[in-house]
Protein backbone atom coordinates (compact mmCIF):
# COMPACT_ATOMS: atom_id res chain seq x y z
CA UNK A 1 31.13 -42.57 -61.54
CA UNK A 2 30.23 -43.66 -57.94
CA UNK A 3 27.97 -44.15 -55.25
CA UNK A 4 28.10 -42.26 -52.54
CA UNK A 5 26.25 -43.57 -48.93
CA UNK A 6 25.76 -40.79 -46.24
CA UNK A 7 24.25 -40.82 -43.29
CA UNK A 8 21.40 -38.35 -42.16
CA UNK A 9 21.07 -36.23 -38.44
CA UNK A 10 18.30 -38.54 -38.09
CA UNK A 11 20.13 -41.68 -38.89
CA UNK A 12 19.00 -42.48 -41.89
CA UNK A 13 21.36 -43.54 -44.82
CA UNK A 14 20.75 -41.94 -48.30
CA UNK A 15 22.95 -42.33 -51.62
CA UNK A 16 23.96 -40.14 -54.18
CA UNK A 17 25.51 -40.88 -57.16
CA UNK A 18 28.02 -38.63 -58.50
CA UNK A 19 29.84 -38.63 -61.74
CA UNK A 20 33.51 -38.28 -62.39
CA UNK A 21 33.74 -34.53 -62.08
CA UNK A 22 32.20 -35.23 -58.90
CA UNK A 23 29.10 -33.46 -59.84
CA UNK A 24 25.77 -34.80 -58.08
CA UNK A 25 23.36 -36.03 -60.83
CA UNK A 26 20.53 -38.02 -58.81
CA UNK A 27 19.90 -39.15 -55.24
CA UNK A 28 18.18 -41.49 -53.23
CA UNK A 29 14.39 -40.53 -52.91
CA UNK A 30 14.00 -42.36 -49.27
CA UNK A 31 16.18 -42.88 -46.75
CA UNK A 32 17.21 -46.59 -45.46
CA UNK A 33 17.63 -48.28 -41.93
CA UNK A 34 21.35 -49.18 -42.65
CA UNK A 35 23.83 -48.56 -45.03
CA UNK A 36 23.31 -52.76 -46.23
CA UNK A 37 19.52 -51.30 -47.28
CA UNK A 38 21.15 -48.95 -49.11
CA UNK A 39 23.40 -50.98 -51.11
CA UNK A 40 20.84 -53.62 -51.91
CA UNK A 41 18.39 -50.31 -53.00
CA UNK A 42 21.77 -49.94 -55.20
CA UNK A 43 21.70 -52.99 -56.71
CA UNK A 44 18.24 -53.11 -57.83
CA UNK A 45 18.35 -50.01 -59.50
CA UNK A 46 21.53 -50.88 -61.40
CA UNK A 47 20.50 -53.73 -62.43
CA UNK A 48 16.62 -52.16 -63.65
CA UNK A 49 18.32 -48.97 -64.86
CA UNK A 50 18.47 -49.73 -68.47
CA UNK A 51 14.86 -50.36 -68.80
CA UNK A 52 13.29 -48.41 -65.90
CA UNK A 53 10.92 -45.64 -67.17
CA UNK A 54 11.83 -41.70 -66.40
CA UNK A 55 9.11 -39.55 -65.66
CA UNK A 56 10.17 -35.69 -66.23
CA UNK A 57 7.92 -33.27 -64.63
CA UNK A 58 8.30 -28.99 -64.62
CA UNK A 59 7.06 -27.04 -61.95
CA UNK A 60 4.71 -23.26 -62.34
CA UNK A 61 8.26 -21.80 -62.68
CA UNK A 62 9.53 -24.49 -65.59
CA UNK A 63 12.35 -25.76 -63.57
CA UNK A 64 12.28 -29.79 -64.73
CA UNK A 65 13.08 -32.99 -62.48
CA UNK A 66 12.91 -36.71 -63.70
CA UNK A 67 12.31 -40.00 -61.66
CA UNK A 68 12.99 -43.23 -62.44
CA UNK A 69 10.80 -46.25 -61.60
CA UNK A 70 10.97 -49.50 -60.73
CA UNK A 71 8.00 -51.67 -60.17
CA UNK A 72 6.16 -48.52 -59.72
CA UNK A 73 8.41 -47.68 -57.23
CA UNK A 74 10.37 -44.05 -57.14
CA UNK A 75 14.06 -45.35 -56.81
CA UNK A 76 16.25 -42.57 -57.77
CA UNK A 77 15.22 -38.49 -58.66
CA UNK A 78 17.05 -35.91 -60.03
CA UNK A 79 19.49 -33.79 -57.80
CA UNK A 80 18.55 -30.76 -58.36
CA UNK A 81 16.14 -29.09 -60.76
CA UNK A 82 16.57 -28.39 -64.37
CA UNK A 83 16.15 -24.66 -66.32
CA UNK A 84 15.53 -26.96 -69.58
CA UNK A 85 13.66 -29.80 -70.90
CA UNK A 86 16.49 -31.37 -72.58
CA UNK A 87 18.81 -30.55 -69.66
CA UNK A 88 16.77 -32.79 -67.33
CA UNK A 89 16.87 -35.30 -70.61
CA UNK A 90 20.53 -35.50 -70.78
CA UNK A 91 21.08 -35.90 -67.08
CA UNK A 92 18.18 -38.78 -66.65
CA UNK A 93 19.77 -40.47 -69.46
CA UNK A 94 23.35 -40.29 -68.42
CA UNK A 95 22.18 -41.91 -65.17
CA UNK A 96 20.50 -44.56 -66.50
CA UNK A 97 23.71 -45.08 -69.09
CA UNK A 98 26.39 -45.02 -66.01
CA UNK A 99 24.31 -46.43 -62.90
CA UNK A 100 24.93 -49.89 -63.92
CA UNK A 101 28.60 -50.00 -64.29
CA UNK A 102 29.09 -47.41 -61.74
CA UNK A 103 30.99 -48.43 -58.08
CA UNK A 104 29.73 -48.04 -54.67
CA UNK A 105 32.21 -46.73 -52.29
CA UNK A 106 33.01 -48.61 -49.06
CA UNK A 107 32.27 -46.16 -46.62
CA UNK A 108 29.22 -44.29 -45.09
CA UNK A 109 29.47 -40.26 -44.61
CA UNK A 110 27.70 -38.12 -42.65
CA UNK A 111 26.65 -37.68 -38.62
CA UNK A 112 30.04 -37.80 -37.35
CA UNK A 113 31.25 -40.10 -39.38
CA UNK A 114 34.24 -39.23 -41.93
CA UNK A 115 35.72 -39.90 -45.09
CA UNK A 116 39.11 -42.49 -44.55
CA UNK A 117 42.09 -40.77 -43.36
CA UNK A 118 43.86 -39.89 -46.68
CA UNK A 119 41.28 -37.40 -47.57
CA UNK A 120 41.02 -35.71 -43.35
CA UNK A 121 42.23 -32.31 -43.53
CA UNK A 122 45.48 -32.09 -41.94
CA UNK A 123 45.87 -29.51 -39.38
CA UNK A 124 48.96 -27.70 -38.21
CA UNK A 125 49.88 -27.58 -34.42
CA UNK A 126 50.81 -24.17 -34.72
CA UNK A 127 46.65 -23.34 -35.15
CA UNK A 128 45.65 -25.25 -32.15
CA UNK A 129 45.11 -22.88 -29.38
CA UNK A 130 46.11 -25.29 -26.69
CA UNK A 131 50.09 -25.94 -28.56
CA UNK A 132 53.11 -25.28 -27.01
CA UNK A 133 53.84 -22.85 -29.92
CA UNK A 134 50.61 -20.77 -29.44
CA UNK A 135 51.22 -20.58 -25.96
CA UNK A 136 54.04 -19.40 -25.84
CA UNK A 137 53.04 -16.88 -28.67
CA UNK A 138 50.25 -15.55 -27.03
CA UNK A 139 52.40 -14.55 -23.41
CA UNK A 140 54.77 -12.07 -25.97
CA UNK A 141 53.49 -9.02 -26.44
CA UNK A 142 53.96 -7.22 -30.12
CA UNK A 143 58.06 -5.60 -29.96
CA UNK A 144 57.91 -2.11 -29.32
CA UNK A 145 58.31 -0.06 -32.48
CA UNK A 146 62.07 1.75 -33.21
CA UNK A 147 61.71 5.16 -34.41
CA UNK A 148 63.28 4.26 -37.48
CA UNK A 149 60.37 1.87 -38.62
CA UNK A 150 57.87 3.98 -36.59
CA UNK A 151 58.57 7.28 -38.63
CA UNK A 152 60.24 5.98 -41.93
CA UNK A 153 58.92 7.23 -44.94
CA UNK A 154 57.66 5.42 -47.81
CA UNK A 155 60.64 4.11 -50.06
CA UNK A 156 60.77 5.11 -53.26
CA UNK A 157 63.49 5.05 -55.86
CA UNK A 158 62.39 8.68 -57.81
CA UNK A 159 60.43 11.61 -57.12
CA UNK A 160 59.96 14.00 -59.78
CA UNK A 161 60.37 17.53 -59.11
CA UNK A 162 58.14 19.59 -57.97
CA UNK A 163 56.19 21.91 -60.75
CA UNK A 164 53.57 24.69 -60.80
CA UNK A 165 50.66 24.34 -62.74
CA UNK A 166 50.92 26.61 -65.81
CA UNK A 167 48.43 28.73 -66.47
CA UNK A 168 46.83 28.34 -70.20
């Protein structure tokens, strides 16, 4: 269970918090100046969440979120909505269980910014357009056809004979 920090297109920094099959389960319900703001916000929750009250609310369609207060202050919400009562139960509760143990990773995603380098996506030279290799694939045209693969027939290893249909 972690913390996630991300940053917004319009600069803000939100958190999530995921759990260990890296499933979102709440989020930040404001946005922060800097990604310090955010980890303090962190820290106040987690160290509230035990005692903070929920509130679980449904909408006309009985999808159910849940909040959690502190000071009378909205600090964390569900991350998405719930098609059961005792869904959003079980979720609210889990948070409040693992939030205060849970760690807060080092680094901010989002606007350009990217995870650390073990987890980039490696790209191969051969798919850059601008290579060597791509270049020098793109000035060969396609071989010309022999008319031994150009008329072959399909291979197959036996053809049953020919038969009329009977009549009955």
């Amino acid at each position: 269970m972690r913390f996630v920090r991300y940053r917004t297109a319009e600069g803000l920094v939100y958190w999530r918090f995921l759990t260990g099959n890296h499933r979102i389960v709440a989020v930040s319900p404001r946005g922060f100046a800097n990604p310090d703001d955010t980890t303090d916000a962190i820290r106040t929750m987690q160290a509230h969440s035990l005692d903070a009250p929920i509130d679980f609310s449904s909408d006309r369609g009985g999808m159910w979120t849940w909040a959690m207060r502190v000071d009378g202050i909205v600090v964390a919400t569900s991350a998405h909505p719930y098609g059961r009562r005792r869904e959003v139960d079980s979720a609210a509760q889990r948070f409040r269980v693992l939030a205060p143990t849970a760690a807060v990773d080092e680094w901010t995603a989002g606007r350009g910014e990217q995870r650390p380098a073990r987890h980039r996506r490696r790209t191969s030279p051969a798919h850059d357009p601008t290579s060597p290799a791509m270049i020098v694939h793109a000035q060969h045209a396609v071989p010309e056809q022999t008319p031994l693969t150009r008329h072959a027939p399909p291979f197959r290893t036996h053809m049953p004979p020919h038969t009329e249909p009977t009549a009955r």
